[in-house]
N, C-alpha and C. Protein backbone atom coordinates (compact mmCIF):
# COMPACT_ATOMS: atom_id res chain seq x y z
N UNK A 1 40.25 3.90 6.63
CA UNK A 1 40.21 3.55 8.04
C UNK A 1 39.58 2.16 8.18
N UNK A 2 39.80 1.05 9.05
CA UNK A 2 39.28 -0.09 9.07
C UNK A 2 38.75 -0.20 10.38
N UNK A 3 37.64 -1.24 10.37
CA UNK A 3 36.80 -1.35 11.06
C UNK A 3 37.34 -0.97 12.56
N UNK A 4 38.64 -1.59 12.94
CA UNK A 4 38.60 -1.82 14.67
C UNK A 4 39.56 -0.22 15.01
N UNK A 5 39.40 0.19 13.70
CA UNK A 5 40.06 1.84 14.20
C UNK A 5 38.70 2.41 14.23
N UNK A 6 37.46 2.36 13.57
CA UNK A 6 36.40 3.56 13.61
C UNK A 6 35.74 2.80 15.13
N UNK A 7 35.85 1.65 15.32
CA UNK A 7 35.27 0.88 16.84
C UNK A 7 35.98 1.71 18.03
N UNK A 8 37.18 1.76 17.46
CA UNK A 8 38.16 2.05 18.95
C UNK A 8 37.89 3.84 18.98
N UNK A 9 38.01 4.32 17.70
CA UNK A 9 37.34 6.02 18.24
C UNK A 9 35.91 6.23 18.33
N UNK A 10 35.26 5.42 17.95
CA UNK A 10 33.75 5.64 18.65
C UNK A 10 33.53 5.31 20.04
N UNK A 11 34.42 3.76 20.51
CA UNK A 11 34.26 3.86 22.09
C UNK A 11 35.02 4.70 22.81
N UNK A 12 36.19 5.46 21.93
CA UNK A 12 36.68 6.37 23.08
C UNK A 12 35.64 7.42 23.34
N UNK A 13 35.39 8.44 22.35
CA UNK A 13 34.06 9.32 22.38
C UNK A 13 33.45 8.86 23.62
N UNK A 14 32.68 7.72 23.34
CA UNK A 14 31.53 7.42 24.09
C UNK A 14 31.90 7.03 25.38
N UNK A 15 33.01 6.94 25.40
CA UNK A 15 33.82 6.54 27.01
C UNK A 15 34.03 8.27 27.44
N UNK A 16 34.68 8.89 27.30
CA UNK A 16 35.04 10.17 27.32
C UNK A 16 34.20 11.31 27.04
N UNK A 17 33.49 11.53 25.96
CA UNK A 17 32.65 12.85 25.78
C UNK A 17 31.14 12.12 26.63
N UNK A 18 30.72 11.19 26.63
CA UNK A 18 29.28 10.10 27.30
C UNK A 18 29.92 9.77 28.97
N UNK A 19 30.99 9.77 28.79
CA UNK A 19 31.07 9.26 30.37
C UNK A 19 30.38 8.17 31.04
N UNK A 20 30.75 7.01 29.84
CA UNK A 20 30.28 5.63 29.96
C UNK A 20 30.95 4.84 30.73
N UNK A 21 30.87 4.58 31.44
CA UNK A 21 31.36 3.00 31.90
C UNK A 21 32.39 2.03 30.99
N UNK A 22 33.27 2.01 30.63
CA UNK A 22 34.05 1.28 29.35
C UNK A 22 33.55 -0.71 29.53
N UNK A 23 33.35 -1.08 30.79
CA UNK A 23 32.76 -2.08 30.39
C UNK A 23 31.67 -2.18 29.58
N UNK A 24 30.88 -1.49 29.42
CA UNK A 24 29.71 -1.56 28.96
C UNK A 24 29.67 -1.02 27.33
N UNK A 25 30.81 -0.43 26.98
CA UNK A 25 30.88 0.24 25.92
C UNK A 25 31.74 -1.23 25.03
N UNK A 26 30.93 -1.81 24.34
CA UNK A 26 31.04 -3.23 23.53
C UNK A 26 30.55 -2.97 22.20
N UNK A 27 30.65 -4.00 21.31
CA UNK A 27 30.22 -3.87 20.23
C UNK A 27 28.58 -4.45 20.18
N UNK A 28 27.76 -5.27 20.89
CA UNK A 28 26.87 -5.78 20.88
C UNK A 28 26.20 -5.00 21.79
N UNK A 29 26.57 -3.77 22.23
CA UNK A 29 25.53 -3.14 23.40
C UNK A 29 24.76 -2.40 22.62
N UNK A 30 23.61 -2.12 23.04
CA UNK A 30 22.57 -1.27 22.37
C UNK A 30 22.46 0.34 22.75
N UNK A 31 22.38 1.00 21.88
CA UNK A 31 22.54 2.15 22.14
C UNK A 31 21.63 3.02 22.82
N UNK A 32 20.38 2.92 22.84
CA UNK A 32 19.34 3.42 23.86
C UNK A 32 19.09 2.75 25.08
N UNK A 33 18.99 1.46 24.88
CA UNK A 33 19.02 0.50 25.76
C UNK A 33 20.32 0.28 27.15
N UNK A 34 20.95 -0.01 26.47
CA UNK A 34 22.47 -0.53 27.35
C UNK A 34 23.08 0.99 27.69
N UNK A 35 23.12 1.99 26.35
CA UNK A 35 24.26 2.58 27.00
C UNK A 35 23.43 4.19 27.15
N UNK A 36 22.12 4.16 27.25
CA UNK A 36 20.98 5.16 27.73
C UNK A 36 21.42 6.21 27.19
N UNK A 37 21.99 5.76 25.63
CA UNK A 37 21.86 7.43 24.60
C UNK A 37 20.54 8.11 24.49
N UNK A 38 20.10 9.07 24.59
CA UNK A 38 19.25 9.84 24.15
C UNK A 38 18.97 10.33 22.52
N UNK A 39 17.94 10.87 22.32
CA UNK A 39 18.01 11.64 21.19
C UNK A 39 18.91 12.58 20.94
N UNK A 40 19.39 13.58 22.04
CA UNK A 40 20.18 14.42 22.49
C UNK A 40 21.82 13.88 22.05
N UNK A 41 21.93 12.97 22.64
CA UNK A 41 23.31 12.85 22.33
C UNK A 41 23.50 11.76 21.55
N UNK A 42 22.74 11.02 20.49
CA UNK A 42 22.90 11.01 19.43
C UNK A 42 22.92 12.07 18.15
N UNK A 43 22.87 13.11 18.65
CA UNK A 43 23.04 13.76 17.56
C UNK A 43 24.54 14.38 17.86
N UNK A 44 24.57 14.48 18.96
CA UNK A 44 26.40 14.57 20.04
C UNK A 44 27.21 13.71 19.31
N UNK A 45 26.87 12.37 19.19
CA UNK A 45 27.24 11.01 19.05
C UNK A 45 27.55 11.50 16.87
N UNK A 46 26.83 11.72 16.33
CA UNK A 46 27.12 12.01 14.99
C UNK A 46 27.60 13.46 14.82
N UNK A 47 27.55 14.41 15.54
CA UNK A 47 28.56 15.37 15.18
C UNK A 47 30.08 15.02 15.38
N UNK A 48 30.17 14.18 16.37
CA UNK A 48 31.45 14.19 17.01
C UNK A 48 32.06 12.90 15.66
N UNK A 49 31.47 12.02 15.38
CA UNK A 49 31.55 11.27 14.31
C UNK A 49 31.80 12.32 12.71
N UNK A 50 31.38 13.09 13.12
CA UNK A 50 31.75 13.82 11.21
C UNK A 50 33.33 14.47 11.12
N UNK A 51 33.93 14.47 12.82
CA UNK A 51 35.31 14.42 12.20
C UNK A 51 36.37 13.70 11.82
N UNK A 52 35.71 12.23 11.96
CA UNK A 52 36.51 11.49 11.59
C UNK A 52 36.05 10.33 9.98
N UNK A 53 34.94 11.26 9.74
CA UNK A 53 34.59 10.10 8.34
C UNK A 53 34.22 11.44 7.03
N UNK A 54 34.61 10.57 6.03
CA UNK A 54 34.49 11.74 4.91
C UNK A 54 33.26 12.36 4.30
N UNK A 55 32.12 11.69 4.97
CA UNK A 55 30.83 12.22 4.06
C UNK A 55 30.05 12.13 5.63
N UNK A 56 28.89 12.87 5.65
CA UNK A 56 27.65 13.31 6.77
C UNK A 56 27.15 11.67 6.45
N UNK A 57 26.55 11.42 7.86
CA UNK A 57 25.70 10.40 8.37
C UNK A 57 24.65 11.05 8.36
N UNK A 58 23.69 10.46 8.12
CA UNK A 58 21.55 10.67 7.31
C UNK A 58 21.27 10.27 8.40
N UNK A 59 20.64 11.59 9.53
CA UNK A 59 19.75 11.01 10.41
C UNK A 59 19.18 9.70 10.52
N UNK A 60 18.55 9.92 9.25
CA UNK A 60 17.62 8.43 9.74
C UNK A 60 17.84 7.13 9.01
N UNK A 61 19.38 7.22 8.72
CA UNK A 61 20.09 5.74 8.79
C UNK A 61 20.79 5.48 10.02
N UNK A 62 20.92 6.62 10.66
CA UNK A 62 21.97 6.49 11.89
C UNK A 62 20.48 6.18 13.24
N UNK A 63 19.30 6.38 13.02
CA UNK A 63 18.13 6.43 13.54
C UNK A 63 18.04 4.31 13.40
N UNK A 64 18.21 4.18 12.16
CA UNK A 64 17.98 2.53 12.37
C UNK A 64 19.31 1.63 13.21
N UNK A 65 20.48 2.41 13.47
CA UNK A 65 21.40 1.25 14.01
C UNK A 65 21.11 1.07 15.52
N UNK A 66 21.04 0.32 15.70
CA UNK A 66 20.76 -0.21 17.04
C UNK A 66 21.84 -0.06 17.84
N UNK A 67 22.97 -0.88 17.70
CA UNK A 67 23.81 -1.27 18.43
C UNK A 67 25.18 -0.57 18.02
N UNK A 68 26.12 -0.57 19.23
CA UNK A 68 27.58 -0.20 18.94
C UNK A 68 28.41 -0.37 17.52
N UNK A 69 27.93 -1.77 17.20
CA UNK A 69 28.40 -2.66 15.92
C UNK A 69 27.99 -2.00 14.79
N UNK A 70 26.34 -1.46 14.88
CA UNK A 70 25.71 -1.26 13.39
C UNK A 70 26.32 -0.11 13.35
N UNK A 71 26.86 1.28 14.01
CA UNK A 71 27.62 2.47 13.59
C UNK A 71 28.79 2.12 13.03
N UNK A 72 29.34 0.97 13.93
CA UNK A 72 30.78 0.77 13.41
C UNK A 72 30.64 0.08 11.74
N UNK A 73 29.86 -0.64 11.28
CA UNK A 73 29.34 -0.74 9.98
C UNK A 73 29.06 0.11 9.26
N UNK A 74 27.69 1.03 9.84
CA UNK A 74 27.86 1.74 8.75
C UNK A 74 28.64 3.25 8.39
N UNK A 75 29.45 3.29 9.73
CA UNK A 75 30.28 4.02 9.20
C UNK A 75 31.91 3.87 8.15
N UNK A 76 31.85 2.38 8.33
CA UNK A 76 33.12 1.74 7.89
C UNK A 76 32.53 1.66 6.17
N UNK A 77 31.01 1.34 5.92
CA UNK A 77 30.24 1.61 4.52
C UNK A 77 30.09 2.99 4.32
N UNK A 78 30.28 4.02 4.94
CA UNK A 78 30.22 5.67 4.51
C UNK A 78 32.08 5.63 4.01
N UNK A 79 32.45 5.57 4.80
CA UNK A 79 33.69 5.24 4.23
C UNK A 79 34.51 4.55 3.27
N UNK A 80 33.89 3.68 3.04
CA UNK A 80 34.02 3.14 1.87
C UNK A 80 33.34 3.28 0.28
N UNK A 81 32.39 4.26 0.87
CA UNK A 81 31.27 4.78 0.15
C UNK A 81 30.47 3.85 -0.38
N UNK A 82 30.04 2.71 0.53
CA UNK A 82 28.63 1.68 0.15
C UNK A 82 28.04 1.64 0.85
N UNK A 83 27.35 2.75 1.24
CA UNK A 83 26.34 3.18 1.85
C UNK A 83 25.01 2.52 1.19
N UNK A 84 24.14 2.48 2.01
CA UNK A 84 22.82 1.51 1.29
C UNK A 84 21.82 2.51 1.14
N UNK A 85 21.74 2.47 0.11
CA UNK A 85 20.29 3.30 0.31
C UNK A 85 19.12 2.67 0.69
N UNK A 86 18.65 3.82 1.75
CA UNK A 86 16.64 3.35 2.41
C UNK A 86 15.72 4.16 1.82
């Protein structure tokens, strides 16, 4: 899967299951900040993500991405399986 396909089904999710605003749903928006994810539905936000990538997202790498962009990274690196280790 390449990058602007795991971008385009993460902002649908987050447009649709979040009931975001689609302007606001960008690659540079911040995820607590801009688009007022919770703890709660980041974990919404990575279940709904495990059906479309081949291996589980680690809490607390998915805990350091900030922004729209850093999921779409490191899920495009789970996928590719170069995942970094912390």
């Amino acid at each position: 899967m390449e990058k602007q396909q795991i971008y385009d089904k993460i902002r649908e999710a987050l447009i649709e299951d979040f009931e975001l605003d689609p302007e606001k749903v960008v690659p540079e928006a911040r995820l607590y900040e801009d688009l007022n994810l919770d703890s709660i539905d980041a974990v919404d936000l990575i279940v709904k993500l495990k059906t479309f990538i081949p291996r589980n997202i680690d809490p607390e790498v998915f805990k350091s991405m900030r922004t729209l962009q850093d999921v779409v990274d490191g899920i495009n690196d789970l996928a590719q399986g170069t995942e970094e280790k912390k």
